[in-house]
Protein backbone atom coordinates (compact mmCIF):
# COMPACT_ATOMS: atom_id res chain seq x y z
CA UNK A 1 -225.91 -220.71 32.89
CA UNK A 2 -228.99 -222.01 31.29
CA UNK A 3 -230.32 -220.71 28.22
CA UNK A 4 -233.97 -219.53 30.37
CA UNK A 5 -231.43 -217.02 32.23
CA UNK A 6 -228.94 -216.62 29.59
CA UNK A 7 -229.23 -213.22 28.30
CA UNK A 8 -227.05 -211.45 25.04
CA UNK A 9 -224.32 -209.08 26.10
CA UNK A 10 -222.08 -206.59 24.00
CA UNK A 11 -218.84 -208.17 22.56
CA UNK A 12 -220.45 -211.71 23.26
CA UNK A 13 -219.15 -213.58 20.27
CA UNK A 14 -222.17 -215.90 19.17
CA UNK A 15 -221.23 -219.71 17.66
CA UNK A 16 -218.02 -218.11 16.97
CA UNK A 17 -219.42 -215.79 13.74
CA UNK A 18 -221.10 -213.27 15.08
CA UNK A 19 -220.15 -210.22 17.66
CA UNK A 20 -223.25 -208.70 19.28
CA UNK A 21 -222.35 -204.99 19.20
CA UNK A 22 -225.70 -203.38 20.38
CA UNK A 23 -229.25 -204.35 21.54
CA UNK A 24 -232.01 -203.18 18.80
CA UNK A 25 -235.17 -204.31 20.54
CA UNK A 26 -237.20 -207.13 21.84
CA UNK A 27 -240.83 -208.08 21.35
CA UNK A 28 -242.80 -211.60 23.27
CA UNK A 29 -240.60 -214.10 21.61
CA UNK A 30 -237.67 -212.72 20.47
CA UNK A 31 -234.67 -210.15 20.98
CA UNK A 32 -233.17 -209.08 18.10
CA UNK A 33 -229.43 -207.84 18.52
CA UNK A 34 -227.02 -205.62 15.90
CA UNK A 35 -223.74 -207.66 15.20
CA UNK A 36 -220.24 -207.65 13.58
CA UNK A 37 -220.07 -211.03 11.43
CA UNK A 38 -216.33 -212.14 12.06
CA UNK A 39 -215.83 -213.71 8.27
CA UNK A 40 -216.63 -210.25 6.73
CA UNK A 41 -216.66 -207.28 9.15
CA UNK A 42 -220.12 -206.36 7.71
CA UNK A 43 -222.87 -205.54 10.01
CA UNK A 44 -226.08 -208.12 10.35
CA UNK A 45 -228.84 -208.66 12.52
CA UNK A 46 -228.95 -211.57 14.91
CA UNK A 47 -232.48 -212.79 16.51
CA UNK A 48 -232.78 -214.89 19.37
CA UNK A 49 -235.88 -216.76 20.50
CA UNK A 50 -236.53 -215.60 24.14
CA UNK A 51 -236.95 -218.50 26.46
CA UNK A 52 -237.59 -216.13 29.39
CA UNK A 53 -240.68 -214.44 28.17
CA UNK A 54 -243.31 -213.63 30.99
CA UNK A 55 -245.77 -215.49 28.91
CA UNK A 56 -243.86 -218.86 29.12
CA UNK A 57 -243.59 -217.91 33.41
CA UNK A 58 -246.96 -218.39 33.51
CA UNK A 59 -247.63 -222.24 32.51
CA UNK A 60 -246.81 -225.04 34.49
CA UNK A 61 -243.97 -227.05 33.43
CA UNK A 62 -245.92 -229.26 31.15
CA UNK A 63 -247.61 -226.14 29.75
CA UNK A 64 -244.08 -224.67 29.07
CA UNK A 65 -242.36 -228.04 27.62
CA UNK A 66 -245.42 -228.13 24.78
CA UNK A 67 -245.43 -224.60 24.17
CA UNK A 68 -241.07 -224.48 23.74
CA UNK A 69 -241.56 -227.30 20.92
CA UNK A 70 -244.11 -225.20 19.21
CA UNK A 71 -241.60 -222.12 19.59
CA UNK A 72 -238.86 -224.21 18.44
CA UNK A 73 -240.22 -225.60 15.72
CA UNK A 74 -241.44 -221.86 14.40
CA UNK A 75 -238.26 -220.35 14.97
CA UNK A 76 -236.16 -223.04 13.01
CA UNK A 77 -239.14 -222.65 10.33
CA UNK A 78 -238.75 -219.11 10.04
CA UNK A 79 -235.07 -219.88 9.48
CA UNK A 80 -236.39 -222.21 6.32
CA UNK A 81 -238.08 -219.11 4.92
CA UNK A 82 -236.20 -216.79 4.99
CA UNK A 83 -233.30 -219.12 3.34
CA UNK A 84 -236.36 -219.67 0.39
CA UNK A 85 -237.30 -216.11 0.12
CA UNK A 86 -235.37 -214.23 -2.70
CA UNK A 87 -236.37 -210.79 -2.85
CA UNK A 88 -234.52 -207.24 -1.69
CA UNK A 89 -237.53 -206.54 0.24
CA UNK A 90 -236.92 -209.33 2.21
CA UNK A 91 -234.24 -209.65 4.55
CA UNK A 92 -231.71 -212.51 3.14
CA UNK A 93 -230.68 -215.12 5.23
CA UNK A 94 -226.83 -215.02 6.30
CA UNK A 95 -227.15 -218.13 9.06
CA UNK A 96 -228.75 -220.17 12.03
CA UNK A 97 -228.04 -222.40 14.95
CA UNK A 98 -227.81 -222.40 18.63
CA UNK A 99 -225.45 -220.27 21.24
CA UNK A 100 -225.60 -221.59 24.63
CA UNK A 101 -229.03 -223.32 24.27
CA UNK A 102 -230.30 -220.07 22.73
CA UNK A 103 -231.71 -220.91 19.23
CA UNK A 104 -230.80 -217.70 16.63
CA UNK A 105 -231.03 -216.55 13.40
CA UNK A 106 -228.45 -213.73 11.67
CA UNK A 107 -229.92 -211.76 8.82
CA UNK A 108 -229.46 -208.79 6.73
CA UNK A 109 -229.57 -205.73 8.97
CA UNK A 110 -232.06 -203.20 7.78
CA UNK A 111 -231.71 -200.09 8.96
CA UNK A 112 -234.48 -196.89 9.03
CA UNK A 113 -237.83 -196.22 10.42
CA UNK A 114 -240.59 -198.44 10.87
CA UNK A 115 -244.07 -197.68 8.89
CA UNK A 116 -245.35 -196.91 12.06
CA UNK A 117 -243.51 -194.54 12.68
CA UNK A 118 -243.32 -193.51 9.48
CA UNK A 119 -246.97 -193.00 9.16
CA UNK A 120 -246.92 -191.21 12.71
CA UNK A 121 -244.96 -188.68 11.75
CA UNK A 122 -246.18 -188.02 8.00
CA UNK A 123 -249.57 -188.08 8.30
CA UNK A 124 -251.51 -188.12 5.81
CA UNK A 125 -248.74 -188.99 3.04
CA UNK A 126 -248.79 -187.77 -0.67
CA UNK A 127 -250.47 -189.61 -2.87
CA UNK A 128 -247.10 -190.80 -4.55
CA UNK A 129 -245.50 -191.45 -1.32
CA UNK A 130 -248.26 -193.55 0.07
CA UNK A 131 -248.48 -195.53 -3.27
CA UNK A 132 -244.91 -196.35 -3.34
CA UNK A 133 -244.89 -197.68 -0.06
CA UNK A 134 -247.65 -199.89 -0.64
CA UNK A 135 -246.24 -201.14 -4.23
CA UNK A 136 -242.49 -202.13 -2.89
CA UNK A 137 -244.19 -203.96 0.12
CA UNK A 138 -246.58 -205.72 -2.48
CA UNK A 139 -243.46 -206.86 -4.46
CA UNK A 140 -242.44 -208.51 -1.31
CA UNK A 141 -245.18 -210.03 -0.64
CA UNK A 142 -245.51 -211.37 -3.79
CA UNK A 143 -242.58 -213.21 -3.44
CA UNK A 144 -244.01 -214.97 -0.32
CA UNK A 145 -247.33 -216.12 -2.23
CA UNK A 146 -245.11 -217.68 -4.79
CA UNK A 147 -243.35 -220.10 -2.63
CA UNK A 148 -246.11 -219.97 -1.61
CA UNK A 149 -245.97 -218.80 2.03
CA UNK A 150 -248.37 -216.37 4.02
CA UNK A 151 -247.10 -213.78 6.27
CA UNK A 152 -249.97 -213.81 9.06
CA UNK A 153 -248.85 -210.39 10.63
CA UNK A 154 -248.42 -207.88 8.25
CA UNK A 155 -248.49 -204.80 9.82
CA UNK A 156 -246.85 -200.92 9.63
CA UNK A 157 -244.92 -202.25 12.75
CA UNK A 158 -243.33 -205.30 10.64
CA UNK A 159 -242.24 -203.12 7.57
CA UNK A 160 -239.21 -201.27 7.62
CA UNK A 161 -237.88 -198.20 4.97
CA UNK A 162 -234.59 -197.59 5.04
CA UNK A 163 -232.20 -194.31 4.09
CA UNK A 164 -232.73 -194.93 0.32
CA UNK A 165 -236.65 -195.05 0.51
CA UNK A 166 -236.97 -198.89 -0.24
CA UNK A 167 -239.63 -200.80 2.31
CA UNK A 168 -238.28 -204.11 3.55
CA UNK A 169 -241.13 -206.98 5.18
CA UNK A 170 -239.70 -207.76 8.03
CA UNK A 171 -240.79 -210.70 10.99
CA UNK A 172 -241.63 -213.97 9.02
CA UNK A 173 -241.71 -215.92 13.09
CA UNK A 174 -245.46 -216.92 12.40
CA UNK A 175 -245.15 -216.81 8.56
CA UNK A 176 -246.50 -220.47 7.49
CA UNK A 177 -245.90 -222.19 4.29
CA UNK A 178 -249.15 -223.39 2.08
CA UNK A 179 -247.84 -226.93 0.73
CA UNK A 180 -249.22 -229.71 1.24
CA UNK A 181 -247.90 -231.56 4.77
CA UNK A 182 -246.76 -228.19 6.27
CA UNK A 183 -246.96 -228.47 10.24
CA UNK A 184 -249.34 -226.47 11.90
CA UNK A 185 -247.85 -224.79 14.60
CA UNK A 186 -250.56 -222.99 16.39
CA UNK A 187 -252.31 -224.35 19.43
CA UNK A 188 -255.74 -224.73 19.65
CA UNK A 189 -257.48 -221.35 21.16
CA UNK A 190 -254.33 -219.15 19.70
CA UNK A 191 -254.99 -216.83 17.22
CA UNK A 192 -252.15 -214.88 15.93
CA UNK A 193 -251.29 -211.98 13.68
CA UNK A 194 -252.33 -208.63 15.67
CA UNK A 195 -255.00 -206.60 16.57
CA UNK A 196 -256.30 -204.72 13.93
CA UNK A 197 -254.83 -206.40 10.96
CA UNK A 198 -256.20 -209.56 11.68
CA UNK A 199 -258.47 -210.99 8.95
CA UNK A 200 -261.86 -212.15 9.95
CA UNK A 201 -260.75 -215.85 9.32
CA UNK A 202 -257.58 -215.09 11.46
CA UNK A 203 -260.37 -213.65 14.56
CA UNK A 204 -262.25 -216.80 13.92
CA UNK A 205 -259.23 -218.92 13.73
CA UNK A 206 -259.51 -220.75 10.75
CA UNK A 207 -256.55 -221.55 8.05
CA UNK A 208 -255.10 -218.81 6.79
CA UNK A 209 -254.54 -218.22 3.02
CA UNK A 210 -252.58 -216.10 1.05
CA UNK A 211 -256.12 -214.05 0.79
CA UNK A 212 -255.37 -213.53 4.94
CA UNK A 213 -252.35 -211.54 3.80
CA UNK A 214 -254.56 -209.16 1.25
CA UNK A 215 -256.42 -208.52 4.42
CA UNK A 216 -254.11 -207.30 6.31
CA UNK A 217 -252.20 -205.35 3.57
CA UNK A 218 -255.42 -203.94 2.52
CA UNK A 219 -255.44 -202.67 6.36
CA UNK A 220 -252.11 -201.32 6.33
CA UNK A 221 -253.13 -199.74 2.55
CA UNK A 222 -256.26 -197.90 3.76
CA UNK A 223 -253.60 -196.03 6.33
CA UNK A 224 -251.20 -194.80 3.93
CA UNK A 225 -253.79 -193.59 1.78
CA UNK A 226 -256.20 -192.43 4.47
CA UNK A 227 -254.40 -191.40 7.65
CA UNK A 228 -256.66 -193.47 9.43
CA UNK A 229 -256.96 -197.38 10.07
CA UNK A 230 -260.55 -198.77 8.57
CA UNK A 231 -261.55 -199.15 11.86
CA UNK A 232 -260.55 -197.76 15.23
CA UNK A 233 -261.84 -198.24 19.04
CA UNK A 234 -264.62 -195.99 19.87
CA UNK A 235 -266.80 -195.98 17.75
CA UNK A 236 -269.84 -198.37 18.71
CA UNK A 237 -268.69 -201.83 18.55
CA UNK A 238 -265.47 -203.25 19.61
CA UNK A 239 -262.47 -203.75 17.09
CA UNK A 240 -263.26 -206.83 16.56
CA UNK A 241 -266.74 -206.74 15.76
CA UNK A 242 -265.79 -204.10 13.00
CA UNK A 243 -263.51 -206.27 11.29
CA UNK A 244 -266.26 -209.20 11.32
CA UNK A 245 -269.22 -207.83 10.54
CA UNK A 246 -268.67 -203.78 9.56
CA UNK A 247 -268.61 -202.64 5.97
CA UNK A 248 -265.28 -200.03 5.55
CA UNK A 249 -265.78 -196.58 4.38
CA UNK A 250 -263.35 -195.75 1.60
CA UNK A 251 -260.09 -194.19 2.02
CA UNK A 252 -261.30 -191.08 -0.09
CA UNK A 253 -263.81 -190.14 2.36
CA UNK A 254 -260.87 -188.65 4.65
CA UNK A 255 -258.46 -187.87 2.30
CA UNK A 256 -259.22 -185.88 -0.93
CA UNK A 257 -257.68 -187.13 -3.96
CA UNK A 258 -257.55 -190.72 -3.56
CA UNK A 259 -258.60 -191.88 -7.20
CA UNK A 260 -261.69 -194.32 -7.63
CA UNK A 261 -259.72 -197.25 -8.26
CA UNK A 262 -257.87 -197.18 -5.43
CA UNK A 263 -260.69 -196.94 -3.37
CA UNK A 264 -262.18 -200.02 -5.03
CA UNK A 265 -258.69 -201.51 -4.65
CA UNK A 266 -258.87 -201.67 -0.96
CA UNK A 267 -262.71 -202.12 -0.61
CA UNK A 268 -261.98 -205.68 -2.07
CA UNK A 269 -259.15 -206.43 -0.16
CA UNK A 270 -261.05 -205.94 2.98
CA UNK A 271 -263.92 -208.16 2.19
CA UNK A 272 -264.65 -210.45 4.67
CA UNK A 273 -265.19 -213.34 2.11
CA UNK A 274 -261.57 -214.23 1.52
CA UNK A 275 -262.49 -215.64 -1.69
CA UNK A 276 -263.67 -212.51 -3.21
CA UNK A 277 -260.29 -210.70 -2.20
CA UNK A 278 -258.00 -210.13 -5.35
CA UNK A 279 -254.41 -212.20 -5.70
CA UNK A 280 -251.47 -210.38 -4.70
CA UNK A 281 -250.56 -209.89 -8.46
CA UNK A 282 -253.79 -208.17 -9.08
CA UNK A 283 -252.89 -205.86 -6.04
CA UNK A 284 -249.76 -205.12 -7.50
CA UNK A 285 -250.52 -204.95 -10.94
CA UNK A 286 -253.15 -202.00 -9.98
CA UNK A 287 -250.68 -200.38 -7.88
CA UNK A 288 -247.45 -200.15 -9.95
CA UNK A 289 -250.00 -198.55 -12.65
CA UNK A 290 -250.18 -195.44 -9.99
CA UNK A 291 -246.44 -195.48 -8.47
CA UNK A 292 -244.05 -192.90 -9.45
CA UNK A 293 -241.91 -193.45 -12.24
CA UNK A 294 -238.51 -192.40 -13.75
CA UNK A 295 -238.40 -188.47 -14.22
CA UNK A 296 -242.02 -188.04 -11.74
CA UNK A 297 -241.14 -184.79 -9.36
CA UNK A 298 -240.27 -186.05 -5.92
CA UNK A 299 -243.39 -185.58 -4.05
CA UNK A 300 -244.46 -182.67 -1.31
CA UNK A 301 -244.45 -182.35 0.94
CA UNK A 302 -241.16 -184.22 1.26
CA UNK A 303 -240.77 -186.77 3.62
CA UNK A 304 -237.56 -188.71 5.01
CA UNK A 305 -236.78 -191.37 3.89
CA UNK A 306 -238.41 -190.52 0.56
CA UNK A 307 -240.21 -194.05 -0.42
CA UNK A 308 -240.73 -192.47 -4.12
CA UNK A 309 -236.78 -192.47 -4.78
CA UNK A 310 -236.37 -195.97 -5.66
CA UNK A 311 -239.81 -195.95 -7.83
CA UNK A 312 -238.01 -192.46 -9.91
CA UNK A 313 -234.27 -193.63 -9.89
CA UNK A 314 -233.77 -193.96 -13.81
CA UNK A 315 -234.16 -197.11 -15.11
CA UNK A 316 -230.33 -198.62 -15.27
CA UNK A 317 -229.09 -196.83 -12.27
CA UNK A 318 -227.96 -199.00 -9.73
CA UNK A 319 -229.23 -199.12 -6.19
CA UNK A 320 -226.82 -198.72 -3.34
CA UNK A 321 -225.05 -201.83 -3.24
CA UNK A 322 -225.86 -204.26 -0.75
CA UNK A 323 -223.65 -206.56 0.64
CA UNK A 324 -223.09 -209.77 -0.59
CA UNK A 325 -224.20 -212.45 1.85
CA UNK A 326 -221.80 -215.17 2.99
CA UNK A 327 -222.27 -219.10 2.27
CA UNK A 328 -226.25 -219.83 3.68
CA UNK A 329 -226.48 -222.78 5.93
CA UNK A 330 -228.87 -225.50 4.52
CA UNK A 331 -232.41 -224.43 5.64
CA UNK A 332 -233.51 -226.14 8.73
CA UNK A 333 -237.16 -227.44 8.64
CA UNK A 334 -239.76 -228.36 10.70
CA UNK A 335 -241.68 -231.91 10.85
CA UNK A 336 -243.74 -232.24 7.74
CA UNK A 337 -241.50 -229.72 5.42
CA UNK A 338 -238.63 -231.89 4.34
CA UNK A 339 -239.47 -231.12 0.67
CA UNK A 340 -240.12 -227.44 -0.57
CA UNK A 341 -240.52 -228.43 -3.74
CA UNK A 342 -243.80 -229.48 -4.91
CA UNK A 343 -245.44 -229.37 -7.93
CA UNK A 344 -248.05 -227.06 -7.12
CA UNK A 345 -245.66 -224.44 -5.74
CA UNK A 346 -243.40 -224.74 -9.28
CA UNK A 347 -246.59 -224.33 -11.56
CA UNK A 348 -247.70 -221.17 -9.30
CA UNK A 349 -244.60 -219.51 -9.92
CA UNK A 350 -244.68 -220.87 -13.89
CA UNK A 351 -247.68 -219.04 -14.48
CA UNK A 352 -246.23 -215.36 -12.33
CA UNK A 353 -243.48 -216.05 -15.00
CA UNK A 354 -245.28 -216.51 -18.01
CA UNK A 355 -247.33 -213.46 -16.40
CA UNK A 356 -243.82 -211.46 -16.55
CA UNK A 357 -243.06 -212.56 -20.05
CA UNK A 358 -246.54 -211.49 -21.39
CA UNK A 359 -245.79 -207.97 -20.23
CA UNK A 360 -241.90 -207.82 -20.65
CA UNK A 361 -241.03 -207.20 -17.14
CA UNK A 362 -238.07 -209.83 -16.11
CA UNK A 363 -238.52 -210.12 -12.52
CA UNK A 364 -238.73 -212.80 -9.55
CA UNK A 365 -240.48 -215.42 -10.38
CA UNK A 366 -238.39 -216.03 -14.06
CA UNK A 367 -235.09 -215.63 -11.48
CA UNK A 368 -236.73 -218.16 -9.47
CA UNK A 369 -236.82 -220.79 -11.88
CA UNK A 370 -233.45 -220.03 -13.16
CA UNK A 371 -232.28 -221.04 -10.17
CA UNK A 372 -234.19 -224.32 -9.90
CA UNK A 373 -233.15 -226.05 -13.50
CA UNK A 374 -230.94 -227.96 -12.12
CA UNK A 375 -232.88 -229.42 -9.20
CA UNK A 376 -236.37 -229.49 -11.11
CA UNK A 377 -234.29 -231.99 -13.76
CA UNK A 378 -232.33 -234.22 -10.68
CA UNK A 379 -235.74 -234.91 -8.63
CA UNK A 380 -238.08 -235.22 -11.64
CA UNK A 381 -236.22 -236.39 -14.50
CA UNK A 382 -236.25 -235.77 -18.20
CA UNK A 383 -239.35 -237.17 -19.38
CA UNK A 384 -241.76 -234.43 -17.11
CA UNK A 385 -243.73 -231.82 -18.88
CA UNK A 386 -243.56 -229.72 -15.83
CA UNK A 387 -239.49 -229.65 -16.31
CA UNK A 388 -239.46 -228.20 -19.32
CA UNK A 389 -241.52 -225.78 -18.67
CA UNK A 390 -239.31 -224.13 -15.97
CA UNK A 391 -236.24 -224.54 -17.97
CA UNK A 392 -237.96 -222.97 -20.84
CA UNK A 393 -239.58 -219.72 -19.15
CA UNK A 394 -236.25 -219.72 -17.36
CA UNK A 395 -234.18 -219.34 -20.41
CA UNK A 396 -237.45 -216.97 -21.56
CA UNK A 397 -236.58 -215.13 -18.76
CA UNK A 398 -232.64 -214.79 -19.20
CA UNK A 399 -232.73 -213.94 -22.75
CA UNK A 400 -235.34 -211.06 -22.01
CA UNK A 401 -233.03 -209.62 -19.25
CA UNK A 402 -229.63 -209.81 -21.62
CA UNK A 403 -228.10 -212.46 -20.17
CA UNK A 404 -227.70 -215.25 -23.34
CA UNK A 405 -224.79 -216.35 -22.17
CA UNK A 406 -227.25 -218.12 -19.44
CA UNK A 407 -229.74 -218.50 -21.82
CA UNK A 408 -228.25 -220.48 -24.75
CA UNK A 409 -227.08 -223.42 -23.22
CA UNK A 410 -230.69 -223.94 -21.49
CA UNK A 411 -232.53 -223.58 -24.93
CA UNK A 412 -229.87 -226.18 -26.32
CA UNK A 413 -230.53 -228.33 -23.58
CA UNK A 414 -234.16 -228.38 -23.73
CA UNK A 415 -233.81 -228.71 -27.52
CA UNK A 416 -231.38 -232.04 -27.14
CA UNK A 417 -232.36 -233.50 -23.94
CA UNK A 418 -236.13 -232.45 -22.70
CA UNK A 419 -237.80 -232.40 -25.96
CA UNK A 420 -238.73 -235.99 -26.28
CA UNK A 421 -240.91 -237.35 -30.10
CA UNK A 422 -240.58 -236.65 -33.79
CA UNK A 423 -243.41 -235.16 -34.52
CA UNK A 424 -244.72 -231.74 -36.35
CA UNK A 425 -245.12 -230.39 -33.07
CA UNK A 426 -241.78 -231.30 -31.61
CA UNK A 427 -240.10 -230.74 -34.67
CA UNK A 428 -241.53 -226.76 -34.38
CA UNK A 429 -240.56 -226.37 -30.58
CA UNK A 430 -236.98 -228.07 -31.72
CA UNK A 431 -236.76 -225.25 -34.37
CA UNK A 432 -237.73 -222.30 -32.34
CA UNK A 433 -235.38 -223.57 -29.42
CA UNK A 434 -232.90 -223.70 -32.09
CA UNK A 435 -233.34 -219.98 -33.37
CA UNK A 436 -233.90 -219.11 -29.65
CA UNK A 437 -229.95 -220.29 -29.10
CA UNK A 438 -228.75 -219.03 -32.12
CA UNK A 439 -230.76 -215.04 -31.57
CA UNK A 440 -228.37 -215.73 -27.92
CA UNK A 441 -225.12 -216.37 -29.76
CA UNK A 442 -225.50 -213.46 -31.94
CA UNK A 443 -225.58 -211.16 -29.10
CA UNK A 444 -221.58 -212.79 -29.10
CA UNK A 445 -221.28 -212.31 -32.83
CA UNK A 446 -221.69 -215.38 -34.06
CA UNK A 447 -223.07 -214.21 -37.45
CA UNK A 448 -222.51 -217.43 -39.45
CA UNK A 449 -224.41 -219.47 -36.80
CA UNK A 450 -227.28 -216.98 -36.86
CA UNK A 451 -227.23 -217.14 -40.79
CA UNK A 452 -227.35 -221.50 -40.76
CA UNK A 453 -229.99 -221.54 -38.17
CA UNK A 454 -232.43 -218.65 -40.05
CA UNK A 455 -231.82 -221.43 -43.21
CA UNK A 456 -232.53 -224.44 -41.45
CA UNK A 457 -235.89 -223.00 -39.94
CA UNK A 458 -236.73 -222.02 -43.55
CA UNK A 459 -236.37 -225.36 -44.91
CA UNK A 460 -238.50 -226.89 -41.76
CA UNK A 461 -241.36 -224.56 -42.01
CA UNK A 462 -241.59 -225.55 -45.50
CA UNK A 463 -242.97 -229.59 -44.49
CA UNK A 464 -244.64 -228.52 -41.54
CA UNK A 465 -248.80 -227.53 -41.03
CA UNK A 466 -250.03 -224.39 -41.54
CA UNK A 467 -250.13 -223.45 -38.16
CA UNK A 468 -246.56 -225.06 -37.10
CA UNK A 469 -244.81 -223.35 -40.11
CA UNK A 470 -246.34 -219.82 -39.12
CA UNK A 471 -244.83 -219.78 -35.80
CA UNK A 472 -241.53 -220.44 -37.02
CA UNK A 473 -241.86 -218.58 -39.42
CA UNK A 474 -242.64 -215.61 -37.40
CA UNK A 475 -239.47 -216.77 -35.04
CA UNK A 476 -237.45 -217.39 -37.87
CA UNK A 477 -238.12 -213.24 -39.24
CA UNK A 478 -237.00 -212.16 -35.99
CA UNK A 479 -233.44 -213.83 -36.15
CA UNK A 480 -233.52 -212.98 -39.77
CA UNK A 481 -234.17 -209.20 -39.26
CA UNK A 482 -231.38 -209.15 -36.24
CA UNK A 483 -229.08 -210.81 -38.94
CA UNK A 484 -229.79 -208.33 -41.40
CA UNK A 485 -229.17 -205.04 -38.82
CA UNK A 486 -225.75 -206.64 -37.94
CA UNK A 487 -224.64 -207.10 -41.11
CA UNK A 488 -225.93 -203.71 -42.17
CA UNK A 489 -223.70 -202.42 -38.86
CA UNK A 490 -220.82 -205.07 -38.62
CA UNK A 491 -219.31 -202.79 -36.08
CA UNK A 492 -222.38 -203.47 -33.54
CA UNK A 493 -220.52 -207.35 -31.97
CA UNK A 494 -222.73 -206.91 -28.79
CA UNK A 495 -226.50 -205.95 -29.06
């Protein structure tokens, strides 16, 4: 059988890991089947490229042959992705390869409604509700622009909510990285994304940006909020004349209580300068300051799934467990995309980090770089500004979430091995590292440590400039203050 017949079937057991179990559905390019992974019994989601599409049946051989190496290459880049993307909005990676000539790729299974139909059947959401959605999916997103990769077809068809409320981004099979040297792997005279979300750049196929996502999103946000697409068919010009050349009404002129901002939110998302169009963080930053929070009331009319719960769930409480994912094959990439990290992509997600720090929110970008110390040091070296920075807003980020254990042995690195001179300056950083490692070791009890290190800054500050000695100074209070509470509560070992 060859793989342009070959088609899944139930209890097919696929490169010997995965047992197809039932169909789940099929667009152009792919089929997308629910499975039994062998290893673990837990359920995933295998999708298979579709070499028997009508679309290929319709070139001549040559035709097909060129088109099946573009397809290829996608698929096996889509693979790359989603082994790079880190984010529970995003399905993770479990494996790829090929069964009988059939390239595939299993994933987490995400279960629920689409937005689509979400939107079909709740129309027009609450405020709160619509908000949520919009806020989860922009998390999501985010994490794509950081690596930094854009989407292309973001749409209420390619974002899924599942029992508990929380929106995953699904479909990442025309997703294209930013980097320098990526492979472009649209032909000529092909634009993609879909009709109705595509920006105007997309229409007039030029390179998209991360900007081409806020398009689209800003599409799909004028629908929750509105009911209504920004533009529909049947109203003077074609669709895609609208989306060229036609100014949007906002959301708030069909449904009452949209606030202001929000209005102006999506108003510059859809403008058809991509340039003008605000960053994903400024998107999300906006909406997070009008999502739900612990305590809100759940919002009515009620809606299943409820995309609020996750948003009100008390901060601490635990979301239903998700499984843990078995050992990830090494990404597979295409031509061009041997090396994902570049320094360009590392200082983008520096700066989301020191972004986090500034307003005390942990999240994905500081987890990012904790996870790329090691790597960052092996390719680059020692000597590299740009290394020390991630270790240090990596260990910034640890200690903020309460994990020193992680923490103190990369501020004591940094400290011995990254911080290279003799100078006031270095002499300061060395210091604050210092107190940095022992503030981590307290959390442990290590009271004496704590103590010697408060000392030792003291003394330090005392030859250094003005400006030097204040900031460790003001680092040095800190420890000194947490020393002082412990010993005032000796019983408290674990802060």
């Amino acid at each position: 059988m060859s793989a342009d017949t070959y088609r899944p079937g139930v209890g097919e057991l696929v490169d010997g890991a995965y047992e197809l179990t039932a169909p789940l559905g099929q667009g152009g390019m792919a089929l997308v089947w629910r499975a039994r992974e062998v290893a673990t019994g837990r359920d995933v989601a295998v999708k298979f490229l579709r070499l028997d599409s009508e679309d290929l049946r319709r070139l001549d051989p040559d035709e097909r042959d060129a088109e099946l190496v573009v397809l290829y290459a996608r698929f096996r880049r889509e693979a790359g992705l989603l082994g790079s993307l880190d984010h529970p909005g995003i399905p993770e990676l479990y494996g790829h390869g090929s069964h009988l000539g059939m390239p595939y790729i299993a994933m987490r299974l995400v279960t629920g409604v689409t937005l689509r139909a979400f939107l079909d059947e709740h129309n027009t959401l609450p405020l709160a509700s619509a908000v949520a959605v919009a806020s989860q999916v922009a998390q999501a997103l985010a994490c794509a622009h950081t690596l930094p990769v854009v989407h292309r077809d973001l749409k209420p068809q390619n974002v899924m909510i599942d029992d508990d409320g929380v929106p995953t981004l699904l479909d990442f099979g025309i997703a294209k990285p930013l980097h320098a040297g990526a492979t472009r792997y649209t032909a000529h005279g092909s634009t993609l994304g879909s009709r109705g979300y595509q920006a105007p750049e997309q229409i007039l196929e030029k390179e998209p940006t991360a900007r081409t996502d806020i398009y689209a999103f800003g599409c799909v946000l004028y629908e929750l909020l509105a009911g209504r697409p920004p533009f529909t068919l049947g109203e003077g010009s074609g669709l895609i004349d609208r989306h060229l050349h036609e100014e949007p009404l906002p959301p708030g002129v069909y449904t009452a209580g949209v606030p202001e901002v929000l209005d102006d939110l999506v108003l510059s998302m859809l403008d058809k300068n991509p340039e003008r169009r605000p960053a994903i963080g400024d998107v999300s930053d906006v909406l997070a300051s009008w999502c739900p929070g612990p305590g809100d009331p759940e919002p009515r009319p009620r809606t299943h799934p409820d995309p609020t719960a996750p948003c009100r769930r008390p901060k601490g409480t635990p979301a239903a467990p998700r499984p843990e994912p078995a050992a990830v094959a090494a990404p597979v990439h295409g031509a061009g995309e041997e090396e994902w990290l570049d320094a360009r992509m590392i200082e983008r997600l520096c700066d989301q980090a020191e972004s986090e720090i500034r307003q005390d929110a942990p999240g994905d970008a500081g987890r990012r770089l904790a996870g790329l110390t090691d790597r960052v040091r092996e390719e680059w070296g020692v000597r590299r500004p740009l290394v020390r920075r991630v270790w240090r807003l990596a260990a910034e980020r640890l200690r903020r979430a309460g994990d020193f254990g992680s923490a103190a042995p990369l501020f004591q690195d940094i400290a011995d091995h990254l911080l290279h001179g003799d100078g006031p300056a270095e002499r300061a950083e060395r210091a604050v590292l210092r107190l940095r490692v022992a503030e981590c070791r307290l959390a442990f009890g290590e009271m004496e440590a704590a103590i010697e290190a408060v000392h030792a800054a003291g003394h330090l500050a005392a030859g250094l400039p003005a400006e030097l000695a204040a900031r460790v100074e003001d680092e040095r209070r800190v420890l000194d203050g947490q020393v002082t509470a412990r010993m005032a509560d000796p019983g408290d070992t674990h802060a």
